[in-house]
N, C-alpha and C. Protein backbone atom coordinates (compact mmCIF):
# COMPACT_ATOMS: atom_id res chain seq x y z
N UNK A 1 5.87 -73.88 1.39
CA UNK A 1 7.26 -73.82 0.96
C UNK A 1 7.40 -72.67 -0.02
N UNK A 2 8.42 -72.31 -0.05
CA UNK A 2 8.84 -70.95 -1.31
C UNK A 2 10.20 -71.16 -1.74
N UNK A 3 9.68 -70.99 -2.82
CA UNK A 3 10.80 -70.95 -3.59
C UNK A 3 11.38 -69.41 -4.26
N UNK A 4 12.69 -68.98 -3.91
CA UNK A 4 13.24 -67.75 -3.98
C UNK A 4 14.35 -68.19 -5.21
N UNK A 5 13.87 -66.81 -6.44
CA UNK A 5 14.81 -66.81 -7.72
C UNK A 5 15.78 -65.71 -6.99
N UNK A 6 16.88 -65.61 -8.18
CA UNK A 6 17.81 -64.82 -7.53
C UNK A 6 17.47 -63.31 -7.83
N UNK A 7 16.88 -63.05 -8.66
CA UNK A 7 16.30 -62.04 -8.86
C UNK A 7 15.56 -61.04 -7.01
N UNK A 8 15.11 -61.88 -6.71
CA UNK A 8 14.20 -61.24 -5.12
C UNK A 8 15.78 -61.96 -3.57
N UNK A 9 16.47 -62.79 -4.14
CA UNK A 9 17.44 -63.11 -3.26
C UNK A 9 18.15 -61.45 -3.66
N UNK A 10 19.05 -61.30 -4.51
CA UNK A 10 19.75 -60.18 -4.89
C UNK A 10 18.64 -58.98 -4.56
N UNK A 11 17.87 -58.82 -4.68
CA UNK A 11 16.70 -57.74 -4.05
C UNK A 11 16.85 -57.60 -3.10
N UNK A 12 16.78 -58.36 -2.51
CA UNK A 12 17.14 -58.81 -0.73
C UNK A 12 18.36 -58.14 -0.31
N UNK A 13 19.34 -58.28 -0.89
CA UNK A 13 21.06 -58.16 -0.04
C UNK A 13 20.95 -56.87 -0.66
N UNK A 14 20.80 -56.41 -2.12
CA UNK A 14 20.97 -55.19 -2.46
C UNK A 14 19.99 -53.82 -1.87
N UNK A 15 18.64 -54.09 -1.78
CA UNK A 15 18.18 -53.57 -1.46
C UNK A 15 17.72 -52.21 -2.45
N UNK A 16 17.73 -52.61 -3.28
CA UNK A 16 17.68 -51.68 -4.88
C UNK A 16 16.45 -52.11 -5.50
N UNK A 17 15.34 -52.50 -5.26
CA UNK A 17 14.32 -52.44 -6.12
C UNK A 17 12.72 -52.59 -5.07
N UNK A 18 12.06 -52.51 -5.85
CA UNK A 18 10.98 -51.35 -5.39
C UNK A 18 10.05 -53.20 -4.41
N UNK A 19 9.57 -52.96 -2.96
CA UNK A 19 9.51 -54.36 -2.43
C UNK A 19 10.36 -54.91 -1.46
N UNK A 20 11.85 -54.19 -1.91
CA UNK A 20 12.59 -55.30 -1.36
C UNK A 20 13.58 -55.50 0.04
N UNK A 21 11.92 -54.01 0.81
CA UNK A 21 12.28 -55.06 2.50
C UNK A 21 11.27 -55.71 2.78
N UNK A 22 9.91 -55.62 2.09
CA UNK A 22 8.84 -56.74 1.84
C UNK A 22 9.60 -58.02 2.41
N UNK A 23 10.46 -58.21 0.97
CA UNK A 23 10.88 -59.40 0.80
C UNK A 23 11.92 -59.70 1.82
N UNK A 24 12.43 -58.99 2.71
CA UNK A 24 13.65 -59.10 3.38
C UNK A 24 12.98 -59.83 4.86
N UNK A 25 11.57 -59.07 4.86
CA UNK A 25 11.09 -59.72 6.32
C UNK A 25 10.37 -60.39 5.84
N UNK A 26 9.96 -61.25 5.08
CA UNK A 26 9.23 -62.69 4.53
C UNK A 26 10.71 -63.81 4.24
N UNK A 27 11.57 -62.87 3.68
CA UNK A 27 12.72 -64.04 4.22
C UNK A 27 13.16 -64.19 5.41
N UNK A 28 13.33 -63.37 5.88
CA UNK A 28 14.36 -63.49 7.64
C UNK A 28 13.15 -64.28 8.56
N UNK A 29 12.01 -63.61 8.29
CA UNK A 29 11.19 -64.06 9.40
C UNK A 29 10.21 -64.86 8.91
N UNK A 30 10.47 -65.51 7.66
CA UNK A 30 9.87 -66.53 7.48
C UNK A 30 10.18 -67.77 8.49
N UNK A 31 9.10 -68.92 8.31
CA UNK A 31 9.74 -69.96 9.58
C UNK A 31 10.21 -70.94 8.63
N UNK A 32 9.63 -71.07 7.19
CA UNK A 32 10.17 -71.87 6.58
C UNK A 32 11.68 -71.77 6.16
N UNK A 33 12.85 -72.66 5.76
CA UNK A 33 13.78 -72.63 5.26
C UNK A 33 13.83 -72.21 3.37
N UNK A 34 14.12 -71.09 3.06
CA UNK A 34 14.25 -70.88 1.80
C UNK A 34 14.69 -71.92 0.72
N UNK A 35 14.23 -71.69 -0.52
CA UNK A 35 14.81 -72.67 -1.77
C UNK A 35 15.07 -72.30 -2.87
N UNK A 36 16.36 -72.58 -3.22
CA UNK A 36 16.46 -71.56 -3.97
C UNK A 36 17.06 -72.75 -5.58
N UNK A 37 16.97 -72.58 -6.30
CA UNK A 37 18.13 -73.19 -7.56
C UNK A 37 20.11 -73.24 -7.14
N UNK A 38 20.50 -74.37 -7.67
CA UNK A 38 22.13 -74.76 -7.14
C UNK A 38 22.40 -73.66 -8.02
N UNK A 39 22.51 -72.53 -8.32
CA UNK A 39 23.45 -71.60 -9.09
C UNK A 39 22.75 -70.38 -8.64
N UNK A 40 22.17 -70.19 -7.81
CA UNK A 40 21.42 -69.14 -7.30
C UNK A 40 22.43 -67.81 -6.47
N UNK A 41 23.27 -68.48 -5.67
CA UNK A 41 24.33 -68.13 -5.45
C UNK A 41 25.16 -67.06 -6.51
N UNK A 42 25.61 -67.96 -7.36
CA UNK A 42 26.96 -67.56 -8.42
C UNK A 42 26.36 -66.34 -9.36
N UNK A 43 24.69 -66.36 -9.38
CA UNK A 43 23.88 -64.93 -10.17
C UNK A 43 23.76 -63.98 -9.41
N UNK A 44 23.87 -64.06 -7.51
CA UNK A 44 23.62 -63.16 -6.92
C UNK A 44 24.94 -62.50 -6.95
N UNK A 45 26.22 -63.07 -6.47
CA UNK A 45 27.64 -62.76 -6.97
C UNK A 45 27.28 -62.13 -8.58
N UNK A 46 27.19 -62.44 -9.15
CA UNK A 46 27.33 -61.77 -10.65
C UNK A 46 26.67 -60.60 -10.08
N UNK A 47 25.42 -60.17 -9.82
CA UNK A 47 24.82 -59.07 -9.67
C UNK A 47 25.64 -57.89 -8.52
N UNK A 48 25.79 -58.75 -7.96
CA UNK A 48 26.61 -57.69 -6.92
C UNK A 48 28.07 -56.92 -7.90
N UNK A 49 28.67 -58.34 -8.37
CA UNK A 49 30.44 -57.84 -8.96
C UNK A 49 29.86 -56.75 -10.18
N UNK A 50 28.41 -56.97 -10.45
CA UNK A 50 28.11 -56.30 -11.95
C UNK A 50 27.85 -54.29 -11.31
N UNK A 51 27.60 -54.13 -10.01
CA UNK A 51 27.35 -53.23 -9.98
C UNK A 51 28.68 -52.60 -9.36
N UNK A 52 29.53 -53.41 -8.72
CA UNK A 52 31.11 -52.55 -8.36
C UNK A 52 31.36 -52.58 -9.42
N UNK A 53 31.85 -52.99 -10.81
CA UNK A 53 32.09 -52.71 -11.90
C UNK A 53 31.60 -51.77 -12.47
N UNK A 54 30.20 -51.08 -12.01
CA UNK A 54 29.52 -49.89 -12.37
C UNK A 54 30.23 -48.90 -11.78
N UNK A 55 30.36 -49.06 -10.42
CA UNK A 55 30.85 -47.53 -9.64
C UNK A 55 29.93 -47.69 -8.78
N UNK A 56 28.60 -48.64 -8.61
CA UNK A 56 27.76 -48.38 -7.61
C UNK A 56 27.69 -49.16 -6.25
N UNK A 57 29.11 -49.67 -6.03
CA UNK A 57 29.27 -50.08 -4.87
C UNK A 57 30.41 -50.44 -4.45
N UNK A 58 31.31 -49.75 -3.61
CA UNK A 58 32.60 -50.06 -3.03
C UNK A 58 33.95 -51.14 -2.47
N UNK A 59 34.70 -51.29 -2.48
CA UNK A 59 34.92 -52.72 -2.11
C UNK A 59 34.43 -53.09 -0.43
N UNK A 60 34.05 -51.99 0.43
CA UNK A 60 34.25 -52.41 1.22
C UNK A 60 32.26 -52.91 1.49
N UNK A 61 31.40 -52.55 0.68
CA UNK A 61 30.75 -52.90 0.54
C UNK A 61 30.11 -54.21 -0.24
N UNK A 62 30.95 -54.35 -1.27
CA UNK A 62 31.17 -55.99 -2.03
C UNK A 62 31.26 -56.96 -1.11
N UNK A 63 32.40 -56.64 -0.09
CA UNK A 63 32.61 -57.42 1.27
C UNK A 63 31.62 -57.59 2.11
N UNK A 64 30.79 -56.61 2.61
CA UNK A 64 29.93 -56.99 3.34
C UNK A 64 28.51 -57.82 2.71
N UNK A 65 28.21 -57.33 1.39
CA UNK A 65 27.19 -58.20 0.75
C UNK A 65 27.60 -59.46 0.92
N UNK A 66 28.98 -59.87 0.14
CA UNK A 66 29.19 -61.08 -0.21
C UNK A 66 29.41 -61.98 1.36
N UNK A 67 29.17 -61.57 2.34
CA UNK A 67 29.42 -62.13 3.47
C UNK A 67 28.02 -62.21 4.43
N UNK A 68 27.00 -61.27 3.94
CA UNK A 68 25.85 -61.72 3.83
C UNK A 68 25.18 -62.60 3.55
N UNK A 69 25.65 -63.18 1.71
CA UNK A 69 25.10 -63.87 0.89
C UNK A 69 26.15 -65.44 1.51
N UNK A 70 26.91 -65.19 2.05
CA UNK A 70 27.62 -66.41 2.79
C UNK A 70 26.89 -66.80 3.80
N UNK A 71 25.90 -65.81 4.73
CA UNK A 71 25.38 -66.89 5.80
C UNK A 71 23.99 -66.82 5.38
N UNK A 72 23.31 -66.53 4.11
CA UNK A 72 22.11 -66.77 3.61
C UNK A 72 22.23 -68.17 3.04
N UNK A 73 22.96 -68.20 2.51
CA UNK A 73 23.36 -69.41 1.51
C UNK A 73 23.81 -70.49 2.78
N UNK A 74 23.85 -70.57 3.73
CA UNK A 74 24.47 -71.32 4.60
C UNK A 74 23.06 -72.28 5.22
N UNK A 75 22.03 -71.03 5.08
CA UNK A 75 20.42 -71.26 5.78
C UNK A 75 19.87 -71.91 4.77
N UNK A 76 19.64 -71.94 3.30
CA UNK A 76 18.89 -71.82 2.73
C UNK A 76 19.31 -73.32 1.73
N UNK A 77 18.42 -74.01 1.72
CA UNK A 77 18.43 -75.68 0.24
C UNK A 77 18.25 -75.14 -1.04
N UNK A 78 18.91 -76.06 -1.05
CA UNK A 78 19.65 -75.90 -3.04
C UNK A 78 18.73 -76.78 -3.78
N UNK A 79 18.18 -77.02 -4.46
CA UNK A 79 17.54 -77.64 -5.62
C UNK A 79 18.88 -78.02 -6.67
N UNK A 80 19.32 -79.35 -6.58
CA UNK A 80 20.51 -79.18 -7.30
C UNK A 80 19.91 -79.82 -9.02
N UNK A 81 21.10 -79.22 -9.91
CA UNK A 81 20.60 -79.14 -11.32
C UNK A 81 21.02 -80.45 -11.78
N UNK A 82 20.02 -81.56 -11.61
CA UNK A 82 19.96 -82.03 -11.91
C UNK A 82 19.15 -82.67 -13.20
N UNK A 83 18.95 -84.21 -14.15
CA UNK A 83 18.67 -84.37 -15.21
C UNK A 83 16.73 -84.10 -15.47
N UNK A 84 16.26 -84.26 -14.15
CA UNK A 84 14.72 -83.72 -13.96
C UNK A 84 14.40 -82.02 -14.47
N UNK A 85 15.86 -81.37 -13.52
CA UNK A 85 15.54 -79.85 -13.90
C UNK A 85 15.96 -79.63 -15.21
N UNK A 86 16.48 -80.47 -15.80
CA UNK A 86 17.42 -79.82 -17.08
C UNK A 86 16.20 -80.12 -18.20
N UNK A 87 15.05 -81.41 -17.82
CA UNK A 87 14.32 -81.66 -18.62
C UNK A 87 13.47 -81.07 -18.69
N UNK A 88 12.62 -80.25 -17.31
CA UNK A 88 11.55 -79.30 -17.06
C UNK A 88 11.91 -78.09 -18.03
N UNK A 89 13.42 -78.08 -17.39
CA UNK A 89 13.88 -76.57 -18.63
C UNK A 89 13.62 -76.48 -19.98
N UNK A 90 14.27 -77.61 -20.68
CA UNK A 90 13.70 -77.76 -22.00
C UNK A 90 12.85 -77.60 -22.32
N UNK A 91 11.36 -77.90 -21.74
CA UNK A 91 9.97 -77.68 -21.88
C UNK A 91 9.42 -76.50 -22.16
N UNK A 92 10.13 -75.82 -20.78
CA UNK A 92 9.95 -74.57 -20.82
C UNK A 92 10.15 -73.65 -21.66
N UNK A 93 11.52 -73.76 -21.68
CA UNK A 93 12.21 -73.12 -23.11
C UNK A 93 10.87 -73.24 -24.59
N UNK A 94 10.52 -73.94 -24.52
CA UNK A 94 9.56 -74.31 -25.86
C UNK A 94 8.46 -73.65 -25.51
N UNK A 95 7.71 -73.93 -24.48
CA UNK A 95 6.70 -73.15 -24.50
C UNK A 95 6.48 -71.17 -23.53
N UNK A 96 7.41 -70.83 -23.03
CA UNK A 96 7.36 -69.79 -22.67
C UNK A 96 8.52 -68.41 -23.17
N UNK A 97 8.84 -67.77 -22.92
CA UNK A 97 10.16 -66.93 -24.04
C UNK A 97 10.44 -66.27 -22.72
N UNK A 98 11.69 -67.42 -22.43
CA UNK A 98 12.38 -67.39 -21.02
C UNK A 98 13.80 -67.32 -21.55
N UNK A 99 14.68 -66.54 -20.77
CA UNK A 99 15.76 -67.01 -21.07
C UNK A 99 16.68 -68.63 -20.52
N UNK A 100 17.57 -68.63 -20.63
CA UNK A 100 18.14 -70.54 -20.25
C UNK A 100 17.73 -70.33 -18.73
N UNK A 101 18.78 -69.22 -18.26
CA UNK A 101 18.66 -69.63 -16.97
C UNK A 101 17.83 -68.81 -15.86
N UNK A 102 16.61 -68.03 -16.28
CA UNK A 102 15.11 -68.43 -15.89
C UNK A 102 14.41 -69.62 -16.06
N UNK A 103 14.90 -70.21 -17.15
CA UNK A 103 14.12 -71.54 -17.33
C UNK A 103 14.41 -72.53 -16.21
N UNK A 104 15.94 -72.88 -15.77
CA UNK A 104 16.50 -73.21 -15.27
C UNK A 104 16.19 -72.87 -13.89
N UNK A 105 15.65 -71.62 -13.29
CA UNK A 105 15.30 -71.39 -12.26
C UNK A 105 13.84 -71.77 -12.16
N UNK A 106 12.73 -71.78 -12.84
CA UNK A 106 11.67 -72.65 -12.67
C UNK A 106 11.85 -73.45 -12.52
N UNK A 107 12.59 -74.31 -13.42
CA UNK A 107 12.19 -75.67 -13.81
C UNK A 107 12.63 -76.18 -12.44
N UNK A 108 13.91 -75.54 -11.51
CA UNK A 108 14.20 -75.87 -10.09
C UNK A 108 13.07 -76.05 -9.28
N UNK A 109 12.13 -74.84 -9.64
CA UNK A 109 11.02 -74.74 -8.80
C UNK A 109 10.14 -75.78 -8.89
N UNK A 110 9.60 -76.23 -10.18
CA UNK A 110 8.89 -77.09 -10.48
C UNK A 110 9.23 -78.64 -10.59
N UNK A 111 10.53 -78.77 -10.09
CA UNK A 111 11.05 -79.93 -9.61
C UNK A 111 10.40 -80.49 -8.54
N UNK A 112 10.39 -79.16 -7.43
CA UNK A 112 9.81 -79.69 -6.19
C UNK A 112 8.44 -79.76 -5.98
N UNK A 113 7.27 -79.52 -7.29
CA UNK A 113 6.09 -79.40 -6.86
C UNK A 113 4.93 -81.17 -6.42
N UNK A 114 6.21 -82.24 -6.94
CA UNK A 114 5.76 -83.85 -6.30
C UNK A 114 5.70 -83.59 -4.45
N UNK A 115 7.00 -83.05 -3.95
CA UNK A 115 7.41 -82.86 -2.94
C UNK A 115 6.47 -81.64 -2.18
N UNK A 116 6.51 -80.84 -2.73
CA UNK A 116 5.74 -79.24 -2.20
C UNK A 116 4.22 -79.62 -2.36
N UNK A 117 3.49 -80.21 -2.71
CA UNK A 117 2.10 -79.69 -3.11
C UNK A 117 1.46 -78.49 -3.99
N UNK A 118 0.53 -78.36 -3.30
CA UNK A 118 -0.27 -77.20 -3.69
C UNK A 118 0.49 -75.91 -2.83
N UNK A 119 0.67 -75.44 -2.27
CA UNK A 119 1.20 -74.22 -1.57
C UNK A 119 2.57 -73.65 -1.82
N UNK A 120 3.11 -74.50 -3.00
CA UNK A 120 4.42 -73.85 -3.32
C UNK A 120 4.69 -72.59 -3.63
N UNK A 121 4.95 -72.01 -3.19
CA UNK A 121 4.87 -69.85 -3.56
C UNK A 121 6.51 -69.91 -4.43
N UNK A 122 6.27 -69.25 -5.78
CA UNK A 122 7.52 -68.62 -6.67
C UNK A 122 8.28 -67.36 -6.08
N UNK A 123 9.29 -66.68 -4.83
CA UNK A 123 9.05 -65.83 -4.92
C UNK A 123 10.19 -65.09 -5.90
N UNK A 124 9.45 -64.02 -7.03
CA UNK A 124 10.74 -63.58 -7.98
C UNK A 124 10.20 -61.77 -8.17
N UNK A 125 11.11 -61.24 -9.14
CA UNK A 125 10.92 -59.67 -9.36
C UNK A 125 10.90 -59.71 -10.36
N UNK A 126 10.80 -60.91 -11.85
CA UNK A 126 11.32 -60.73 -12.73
C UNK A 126 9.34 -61.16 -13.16
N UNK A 127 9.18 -60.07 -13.92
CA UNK A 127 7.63 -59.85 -14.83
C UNK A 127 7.22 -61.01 -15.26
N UNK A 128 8.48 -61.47 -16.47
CA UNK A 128 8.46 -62.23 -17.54
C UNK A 128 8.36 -63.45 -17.13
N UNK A 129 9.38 -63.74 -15.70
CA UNK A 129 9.62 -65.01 -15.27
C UNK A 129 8.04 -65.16 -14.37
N UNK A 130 8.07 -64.13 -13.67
CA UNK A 130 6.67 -64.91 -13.02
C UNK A 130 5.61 -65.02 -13.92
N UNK A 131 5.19 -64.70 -14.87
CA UNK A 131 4.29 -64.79 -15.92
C UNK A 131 4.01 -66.62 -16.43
N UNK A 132 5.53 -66.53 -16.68
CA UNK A 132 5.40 -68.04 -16.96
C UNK A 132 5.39 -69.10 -15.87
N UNK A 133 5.67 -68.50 -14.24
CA UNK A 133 5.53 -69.42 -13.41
C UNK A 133 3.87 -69.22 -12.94
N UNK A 134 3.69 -68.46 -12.90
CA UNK A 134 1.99 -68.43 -12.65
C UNK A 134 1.28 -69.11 -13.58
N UNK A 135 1.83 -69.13 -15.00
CA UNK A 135 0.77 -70.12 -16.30
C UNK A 135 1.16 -71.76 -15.95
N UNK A 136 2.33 -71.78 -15.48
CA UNK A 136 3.06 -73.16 -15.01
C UNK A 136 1.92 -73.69 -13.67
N UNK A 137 1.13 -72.80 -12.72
CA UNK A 137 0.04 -73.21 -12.09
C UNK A 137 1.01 -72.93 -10.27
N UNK A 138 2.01 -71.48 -10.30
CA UNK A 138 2.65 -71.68 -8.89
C UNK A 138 1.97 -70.42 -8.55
N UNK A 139 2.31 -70.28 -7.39
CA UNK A 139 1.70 -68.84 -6.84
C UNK A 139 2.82 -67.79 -6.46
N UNK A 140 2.75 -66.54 -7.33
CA UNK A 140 4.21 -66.06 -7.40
C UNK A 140 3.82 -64.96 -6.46
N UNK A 141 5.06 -64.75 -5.84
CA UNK A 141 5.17 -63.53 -4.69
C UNK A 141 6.13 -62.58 -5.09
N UNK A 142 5.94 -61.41 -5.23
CA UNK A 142 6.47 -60.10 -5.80
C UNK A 142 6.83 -60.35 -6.57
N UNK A 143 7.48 -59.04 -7.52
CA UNK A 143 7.15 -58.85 -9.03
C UNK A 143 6.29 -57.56 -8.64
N UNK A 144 5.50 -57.11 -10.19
CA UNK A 144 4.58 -56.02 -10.66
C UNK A 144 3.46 -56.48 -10.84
């Protein structure tokens, strides 16, 4: 099973960081169904609206991402934020120097590790975040 932060989802649709058609054919042609955190969505939207607000992407291109991220999100299970993830988060928060909602995106991850086993793969781009999901005991896929 894998679990995808929005960090390598937004990698994915944008196609702006270093990996990320790696990651595009480990998602598409993965056989498993992706997993992602219930707000995984609304950060990939932020990232996209954050760069037409830059100048670095058009409306007519906003459109086609965001209609992308409509039939990704259509494929892919939600880990919803519930009182388990909110408690993992807290933890986290204490012992790693995460922000809320990295924490929040582990702690999604590590919700499912009763359910997942041993083979649960993190996949993220973010240094800091996989740092603390690899000390957390997951096996993280891209990143540096």
């Amino acid at each position: 099973m894998r679990f995808w932060d929005s960090s390598a989802i937004a990698a994915v649709l944008l196609e702006d960081a270093p990996g990320a058609g790696e990651l595009r054919s480990l998602l598409v042609e993965g056989a498993e169904r992706p997993v992602v955190a219930a707000f995984t969505e609304t950060e990939c939207v932020s990232a996209i609206a954050r760069r037409e607000r830059e100048g670095r992407l058009d409306p007519g291109e906003v459109q086609a991402l965001l209609a992308q991220l409509d039939l990704l999100s259509g494929v892919w299970a939600e880990v919803p934020l519930g009182p388990a993830v909110r408690r993992i988060a807290r933890r986290l928060l204490r012992v790693h120097p995460l922000r809320a909602a990295d924490a929040l995106q582990l702690a999604s991850c590590l919700a499912l590790t009763p359910d997942a086993g041993p083979g649960l793969d993190f996949v993220c781009l973010d240094d800091l975040l996989n740092l603390a999901a690899s000390r957390e005991g997951l096996v993280v896929v891209g990143g540096g």
